[in-house]
Protein backbone atom coordinates (compact mmCIF):
# COMPACT_ATOMS: atom_id res chain seq x y z
CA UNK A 1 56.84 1.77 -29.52
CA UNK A 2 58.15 5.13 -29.17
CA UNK A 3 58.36 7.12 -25.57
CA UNK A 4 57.66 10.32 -24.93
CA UNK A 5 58.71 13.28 -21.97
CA UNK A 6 55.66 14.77 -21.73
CA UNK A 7 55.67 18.00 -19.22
CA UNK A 8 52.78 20.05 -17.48
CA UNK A 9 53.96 23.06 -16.38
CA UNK A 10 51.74 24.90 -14.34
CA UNK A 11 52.07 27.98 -11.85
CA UNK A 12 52.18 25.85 -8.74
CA UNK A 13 53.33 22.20 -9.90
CA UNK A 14 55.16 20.98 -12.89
CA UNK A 15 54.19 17.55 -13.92
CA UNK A 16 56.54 15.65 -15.27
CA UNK A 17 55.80 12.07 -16.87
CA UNK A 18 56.91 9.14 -19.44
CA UNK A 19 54.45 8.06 -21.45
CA UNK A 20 54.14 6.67 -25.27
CA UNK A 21 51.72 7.35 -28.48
CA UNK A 22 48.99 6.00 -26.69
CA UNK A 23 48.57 8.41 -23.94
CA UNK A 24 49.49 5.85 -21.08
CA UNK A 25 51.12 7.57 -18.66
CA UNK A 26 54.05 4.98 -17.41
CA UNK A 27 55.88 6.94 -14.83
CA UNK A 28 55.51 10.96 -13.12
CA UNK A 29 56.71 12.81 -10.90
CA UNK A 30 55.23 16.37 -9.25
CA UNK A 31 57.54 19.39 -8.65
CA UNK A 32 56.72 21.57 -7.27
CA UNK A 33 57.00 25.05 -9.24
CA UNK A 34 59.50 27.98 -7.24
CA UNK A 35 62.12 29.67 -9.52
CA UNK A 36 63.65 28.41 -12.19
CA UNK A 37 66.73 28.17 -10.83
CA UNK A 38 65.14 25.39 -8.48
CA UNK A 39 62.83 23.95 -10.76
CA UNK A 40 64.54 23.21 -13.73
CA UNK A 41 67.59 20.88 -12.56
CA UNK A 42 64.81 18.90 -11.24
CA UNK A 43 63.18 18.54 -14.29
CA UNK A 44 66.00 17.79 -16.19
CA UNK A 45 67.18 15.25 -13.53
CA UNK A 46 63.98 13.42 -13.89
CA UNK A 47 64.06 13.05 -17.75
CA UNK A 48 68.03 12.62 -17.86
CA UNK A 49 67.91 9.88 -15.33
CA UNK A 50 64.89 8.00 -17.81
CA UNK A 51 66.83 8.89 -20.72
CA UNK A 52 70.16 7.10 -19.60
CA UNK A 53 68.22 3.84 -19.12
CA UNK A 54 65.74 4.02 -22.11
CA UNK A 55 66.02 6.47 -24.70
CA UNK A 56 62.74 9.18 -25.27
CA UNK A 57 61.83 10.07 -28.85
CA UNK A 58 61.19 13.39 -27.94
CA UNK A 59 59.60 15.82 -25.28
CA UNK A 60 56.58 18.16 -25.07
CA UNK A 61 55.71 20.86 -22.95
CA UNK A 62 52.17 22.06 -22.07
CA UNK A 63 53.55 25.32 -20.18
CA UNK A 64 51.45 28.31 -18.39
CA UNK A 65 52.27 31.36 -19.95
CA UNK A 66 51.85 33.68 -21.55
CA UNK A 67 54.34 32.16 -24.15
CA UNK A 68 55.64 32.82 -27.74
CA UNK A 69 54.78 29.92 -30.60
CA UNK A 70 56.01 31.65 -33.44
CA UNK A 71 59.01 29.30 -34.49
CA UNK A 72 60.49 32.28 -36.28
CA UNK A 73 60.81 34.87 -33.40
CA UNK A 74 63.93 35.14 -31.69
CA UNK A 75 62.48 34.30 -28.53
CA UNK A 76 60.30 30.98 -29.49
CA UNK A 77 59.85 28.98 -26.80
CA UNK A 78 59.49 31.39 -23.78
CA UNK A 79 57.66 32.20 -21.16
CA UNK A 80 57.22 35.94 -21.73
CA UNK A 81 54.94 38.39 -19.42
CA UNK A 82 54.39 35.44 -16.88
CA UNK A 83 52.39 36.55 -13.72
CA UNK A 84 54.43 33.56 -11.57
CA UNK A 85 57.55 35.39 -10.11
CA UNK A 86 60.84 34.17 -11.83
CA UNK A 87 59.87 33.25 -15.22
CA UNK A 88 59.27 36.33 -17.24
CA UNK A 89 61.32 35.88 -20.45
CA UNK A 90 62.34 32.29 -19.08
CA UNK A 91 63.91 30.35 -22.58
CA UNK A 92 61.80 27.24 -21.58
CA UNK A 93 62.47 25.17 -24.66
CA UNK A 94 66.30 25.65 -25.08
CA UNK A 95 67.39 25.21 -21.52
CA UNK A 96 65.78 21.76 -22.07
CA UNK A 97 67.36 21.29 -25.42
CA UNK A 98 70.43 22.27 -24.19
CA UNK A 99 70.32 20.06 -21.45
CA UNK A 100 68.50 17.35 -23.41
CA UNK A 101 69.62 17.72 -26.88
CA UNK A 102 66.05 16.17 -27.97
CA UNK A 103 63.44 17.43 -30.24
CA UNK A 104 60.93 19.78 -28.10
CA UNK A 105 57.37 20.20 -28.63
CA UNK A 106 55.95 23.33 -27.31
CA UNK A 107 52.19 25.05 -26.56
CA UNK A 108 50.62 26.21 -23.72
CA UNK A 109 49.04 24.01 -21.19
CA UNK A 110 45.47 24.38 -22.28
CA UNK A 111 46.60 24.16 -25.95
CA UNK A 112 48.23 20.90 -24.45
CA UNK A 113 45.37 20.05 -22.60
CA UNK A 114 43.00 20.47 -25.52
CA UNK A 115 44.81 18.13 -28.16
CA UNK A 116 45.13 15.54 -25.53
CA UNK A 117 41.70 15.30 -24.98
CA UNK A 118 40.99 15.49 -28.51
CA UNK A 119 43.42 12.38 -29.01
CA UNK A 120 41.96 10.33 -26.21
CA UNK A 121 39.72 12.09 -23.84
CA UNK A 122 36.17 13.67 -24.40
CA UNK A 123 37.35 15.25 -27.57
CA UNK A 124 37.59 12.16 -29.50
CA UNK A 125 35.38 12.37 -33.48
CA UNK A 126 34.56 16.46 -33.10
CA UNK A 127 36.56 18.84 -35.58
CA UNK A 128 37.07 21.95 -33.11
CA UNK A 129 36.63 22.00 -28.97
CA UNK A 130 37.62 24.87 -26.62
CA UNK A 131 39.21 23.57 -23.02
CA UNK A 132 38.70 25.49 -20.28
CA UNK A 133 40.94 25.20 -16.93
CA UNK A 134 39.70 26.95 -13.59
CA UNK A 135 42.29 26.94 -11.32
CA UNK A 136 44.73 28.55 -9.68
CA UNK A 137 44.19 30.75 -13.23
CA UNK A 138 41.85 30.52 -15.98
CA UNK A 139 42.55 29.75 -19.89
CA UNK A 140 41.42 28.03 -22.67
CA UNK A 141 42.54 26.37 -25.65
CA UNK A 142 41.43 25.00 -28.14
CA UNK A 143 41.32 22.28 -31.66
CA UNK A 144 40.43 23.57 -34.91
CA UNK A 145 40.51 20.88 -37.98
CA UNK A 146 42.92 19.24 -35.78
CA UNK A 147 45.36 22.25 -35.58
CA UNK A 148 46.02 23.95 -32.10
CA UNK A 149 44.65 27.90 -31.86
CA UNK A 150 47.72 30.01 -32.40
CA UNK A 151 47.55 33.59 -33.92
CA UNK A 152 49.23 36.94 -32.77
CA UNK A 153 49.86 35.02 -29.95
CA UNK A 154 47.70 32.49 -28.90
CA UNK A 155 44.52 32.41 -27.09
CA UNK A 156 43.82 34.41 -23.36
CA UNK A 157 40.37 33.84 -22.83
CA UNK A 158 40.98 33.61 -19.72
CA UNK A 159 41.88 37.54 -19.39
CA UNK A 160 38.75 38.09 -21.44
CA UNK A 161 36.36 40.33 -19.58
CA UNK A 162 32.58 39.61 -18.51
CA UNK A 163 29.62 41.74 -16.71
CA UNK A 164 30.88 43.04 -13.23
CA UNK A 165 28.09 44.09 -11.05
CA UNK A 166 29.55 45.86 -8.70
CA UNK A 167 27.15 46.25 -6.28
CA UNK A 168 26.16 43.20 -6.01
CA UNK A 169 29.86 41.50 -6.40
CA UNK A 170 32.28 44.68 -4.78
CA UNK A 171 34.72 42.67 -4.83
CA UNK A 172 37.73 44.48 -7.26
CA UNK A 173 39.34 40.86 -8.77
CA UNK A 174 42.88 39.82 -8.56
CA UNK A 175 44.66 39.75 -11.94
CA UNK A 176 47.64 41.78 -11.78
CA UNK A 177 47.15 43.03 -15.62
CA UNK A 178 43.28 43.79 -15.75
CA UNK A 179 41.78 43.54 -12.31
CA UNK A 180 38.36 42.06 -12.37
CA UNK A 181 38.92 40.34 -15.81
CA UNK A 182 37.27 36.64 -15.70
CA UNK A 183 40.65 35.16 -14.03
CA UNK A 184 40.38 37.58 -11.53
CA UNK A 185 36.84 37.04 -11.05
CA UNK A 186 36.43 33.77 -10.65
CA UNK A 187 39.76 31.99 -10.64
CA UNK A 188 40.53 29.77 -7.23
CA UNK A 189 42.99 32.44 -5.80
CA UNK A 190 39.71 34.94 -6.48
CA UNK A 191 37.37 32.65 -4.57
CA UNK A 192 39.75 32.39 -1.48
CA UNK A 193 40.57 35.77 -1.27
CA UNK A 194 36.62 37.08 -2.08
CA UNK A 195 35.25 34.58 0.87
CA UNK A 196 38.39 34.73 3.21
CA UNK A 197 39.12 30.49 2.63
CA UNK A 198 42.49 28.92 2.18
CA UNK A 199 40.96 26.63 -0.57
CA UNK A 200 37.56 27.30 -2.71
CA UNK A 201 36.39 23.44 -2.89
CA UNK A 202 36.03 24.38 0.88
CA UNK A 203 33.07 26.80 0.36
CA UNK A 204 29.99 24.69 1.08
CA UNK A 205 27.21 23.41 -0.67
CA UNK A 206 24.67 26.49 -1.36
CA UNK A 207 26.90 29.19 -0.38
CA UNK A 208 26.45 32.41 -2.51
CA UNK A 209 29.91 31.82 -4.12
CA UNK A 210 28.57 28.82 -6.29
CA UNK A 211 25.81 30.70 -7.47
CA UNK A 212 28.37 33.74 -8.49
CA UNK A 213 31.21 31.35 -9.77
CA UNK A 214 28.44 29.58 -12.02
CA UNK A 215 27.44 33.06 -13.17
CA UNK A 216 30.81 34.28 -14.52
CA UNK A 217 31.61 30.91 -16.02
CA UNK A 218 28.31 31.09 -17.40
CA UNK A 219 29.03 34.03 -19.49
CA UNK A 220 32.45 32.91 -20.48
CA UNK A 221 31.27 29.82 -22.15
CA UNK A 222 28.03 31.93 -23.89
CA UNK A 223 30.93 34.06 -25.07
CA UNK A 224 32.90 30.96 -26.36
CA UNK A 225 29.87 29.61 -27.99
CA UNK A 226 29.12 33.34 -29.68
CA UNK A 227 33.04 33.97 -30.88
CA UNK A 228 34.00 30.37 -31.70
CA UNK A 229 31.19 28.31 -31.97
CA UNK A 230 33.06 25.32 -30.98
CA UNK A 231 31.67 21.44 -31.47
CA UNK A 232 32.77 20.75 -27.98
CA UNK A 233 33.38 22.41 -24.48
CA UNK A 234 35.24 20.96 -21.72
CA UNK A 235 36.26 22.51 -18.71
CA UNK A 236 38.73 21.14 -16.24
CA UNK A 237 40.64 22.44 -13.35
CA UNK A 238 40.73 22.24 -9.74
CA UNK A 239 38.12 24.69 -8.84
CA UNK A 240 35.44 22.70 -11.30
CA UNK A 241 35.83 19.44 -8.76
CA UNK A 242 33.40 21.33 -6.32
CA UNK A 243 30.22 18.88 -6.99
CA UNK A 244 28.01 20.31 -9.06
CA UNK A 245 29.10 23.43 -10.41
CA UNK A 246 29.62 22.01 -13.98
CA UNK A 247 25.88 21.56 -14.21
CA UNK A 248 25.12 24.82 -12.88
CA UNK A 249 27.22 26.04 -15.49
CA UNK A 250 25.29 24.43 -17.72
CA UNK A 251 22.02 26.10 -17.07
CA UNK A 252 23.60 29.51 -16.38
CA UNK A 253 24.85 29.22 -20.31
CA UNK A 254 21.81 28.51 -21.50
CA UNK A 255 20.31 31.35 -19.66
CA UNK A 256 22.61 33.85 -21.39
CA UNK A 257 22.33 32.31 -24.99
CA UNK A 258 18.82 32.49 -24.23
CA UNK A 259 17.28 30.27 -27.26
CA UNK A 260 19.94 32.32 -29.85
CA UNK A 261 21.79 29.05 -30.91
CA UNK A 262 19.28 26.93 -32.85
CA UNK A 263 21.17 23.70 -32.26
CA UNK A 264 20.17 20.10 -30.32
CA UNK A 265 23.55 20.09 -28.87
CA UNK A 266 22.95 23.34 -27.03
CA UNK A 267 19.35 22.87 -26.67
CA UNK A 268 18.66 19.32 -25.92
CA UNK A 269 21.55 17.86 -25.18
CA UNK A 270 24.09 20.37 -22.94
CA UNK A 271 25.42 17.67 -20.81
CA UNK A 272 27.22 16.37 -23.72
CA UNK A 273 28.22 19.78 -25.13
CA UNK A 274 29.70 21.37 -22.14
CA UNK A 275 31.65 18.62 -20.31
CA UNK A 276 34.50 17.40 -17.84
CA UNK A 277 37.85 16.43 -19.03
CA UNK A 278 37.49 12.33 -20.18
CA UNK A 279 41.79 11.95 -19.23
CA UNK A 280 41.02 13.93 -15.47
CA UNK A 281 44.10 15.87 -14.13
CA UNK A 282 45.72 13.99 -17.08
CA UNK A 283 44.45 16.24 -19.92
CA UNK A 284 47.42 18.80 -19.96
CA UNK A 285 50.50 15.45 -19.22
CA UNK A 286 48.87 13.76 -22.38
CA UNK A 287 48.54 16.45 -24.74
CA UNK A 288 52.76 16.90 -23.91
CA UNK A 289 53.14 13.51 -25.27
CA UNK A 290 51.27 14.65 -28.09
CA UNK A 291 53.11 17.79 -28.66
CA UNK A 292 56.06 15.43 -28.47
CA UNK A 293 55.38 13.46 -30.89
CA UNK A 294 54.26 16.35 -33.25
CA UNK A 295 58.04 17.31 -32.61
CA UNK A 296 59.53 14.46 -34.47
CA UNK A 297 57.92 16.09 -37.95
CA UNK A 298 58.91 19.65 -37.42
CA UNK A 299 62.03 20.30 -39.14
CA UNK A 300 64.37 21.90 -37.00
């Protein structure tokens, strides 16, 4: 059996983890994410040290972004207009390469995210799903006919934008780029800042933030269902943990779609339409090993 590097790379941890081809996770570490300067030589030390003693097949990299897929540009494998400080045009995939000499697999983290679960989460036997992650940002990805959503770029729907009342929400959003686009709306960083907490999960039960969280996501995942019309919706991240706020999310898309979609799985059976990851905080470390594997039949 083959084994895979498998990396989530996210804005405040990388995840870094040996698994094989049947998304068990063997060994992981968490570091944390600074510069790359500091990050990187521990990420490389990690897989090097693996390497020495048993040989990996190959790597993959779920990576926050944005970040350029097209195998043909110049700059494939970057991180490009990246909102963490440090990694704007960052060449993710050859400093590893260079360092590894292995065959890289590369997507963004909810790309990542959403082929893992498609391989062995809650998107097991559909044709297309969207993942959502609502964290310390928000994007999705998603699984069409078992290819990953790439196109100019790849998807933002994160940066998509949704009603702003701003009377009765004043509150101006966060996002560098757009302001009160949906990350800056309603992503974790958002919630702390818009209620003055140092973490959202904090916010209590029946505080006014749930109602207005559920409301945002609400409309992003009526707008999925609209654009996309995916098979399956699953939305991970730290921010959905709070208890509850999945189902409310629920309801508040079926408010907006408001009987439009004739389907059961929207109509009678939500709760199995719009769900939580089925691989946990594992969703994005799986889908590397996936991309990983995917590596080893991409010429290079």
């Amino acid at each position: 059996m083959q084994l895979y590097g498998g990396i989530e790379a996210g804005g405040t941890k990388f995840v870094c983890a040996i698994g094989d081809n049947t998304g068990k996770i063997l060994e992981r570490a968490r570091i944390d994410t600074t510069v790359p300067e500091d990050t990187m030589p521990k990420v490389i030390d990690f897989f090097q040290q693996i390497h020495a003693k048993t040989p990996l097949a190959a790597i993959g990299i779920s990576s926050f972004g944005p970040v350029d897929l097209d195998i043909k540009s110049p700059t494939y494998g970057y991180i490009t207009t990246a909102p963490k400080s440090g990694w704007d045009q960052f060449d993710f995939v050859g400093t590893l390469k260079a360092a590894l000499n292995l065959p890289i697999g590369f997507d963004t983290d909810v790309n990542g995210a959403a082929i893992g679960e498609a391989r062995w989460g809650n998107g097991k036997g559909v044709d297309s799903l969207v993942y959502w992650t609502v964290g310390t940002g928000i994007g999705a990805g998603g699984i069409l006919y078992g290819k990953m959503m790439h196109g100019l770029i790849h998807p933002e729907m994160g940066h998509t934008f949704i009603p702003h009342d701003t009377v009765h929400d004043p509150f101006a959003g966060i996002c560098p780029f757009h302001g009160d686009c949906l990350e800056g709306l309603a992503s974790g960083p958002a919630l702390m800042e818009r209620w003055g907490v140092k973490s959202a999960v904090d916010l209590p039960d029946g505080h006014e933030a749930w109602d207005l969280e559920a409301k945002y996501l609400g409309y992003a995942m009526a707008n999925c269902v609209m654009t996309i019309s995916p098979q399956k919706i699953i939305i991970g991240g730290g921010v959905m943990q709070k208890k509850g706020l999945l189902q409310m999310v629920r309801e508040k898309t079926l408010e907006f779609l408001n009987n439009y979609i004739k389907h059961d799985s929207i109509l009678e059976d939500i709760d199995n339409y719009i769900v939580a990851p089925g691989l946990g905080h594992n969703s994005g470390v799986c889908g590397a090993f996936a991309l990983a594997e995917q590596a080893l039949h991409v010429p290079s």
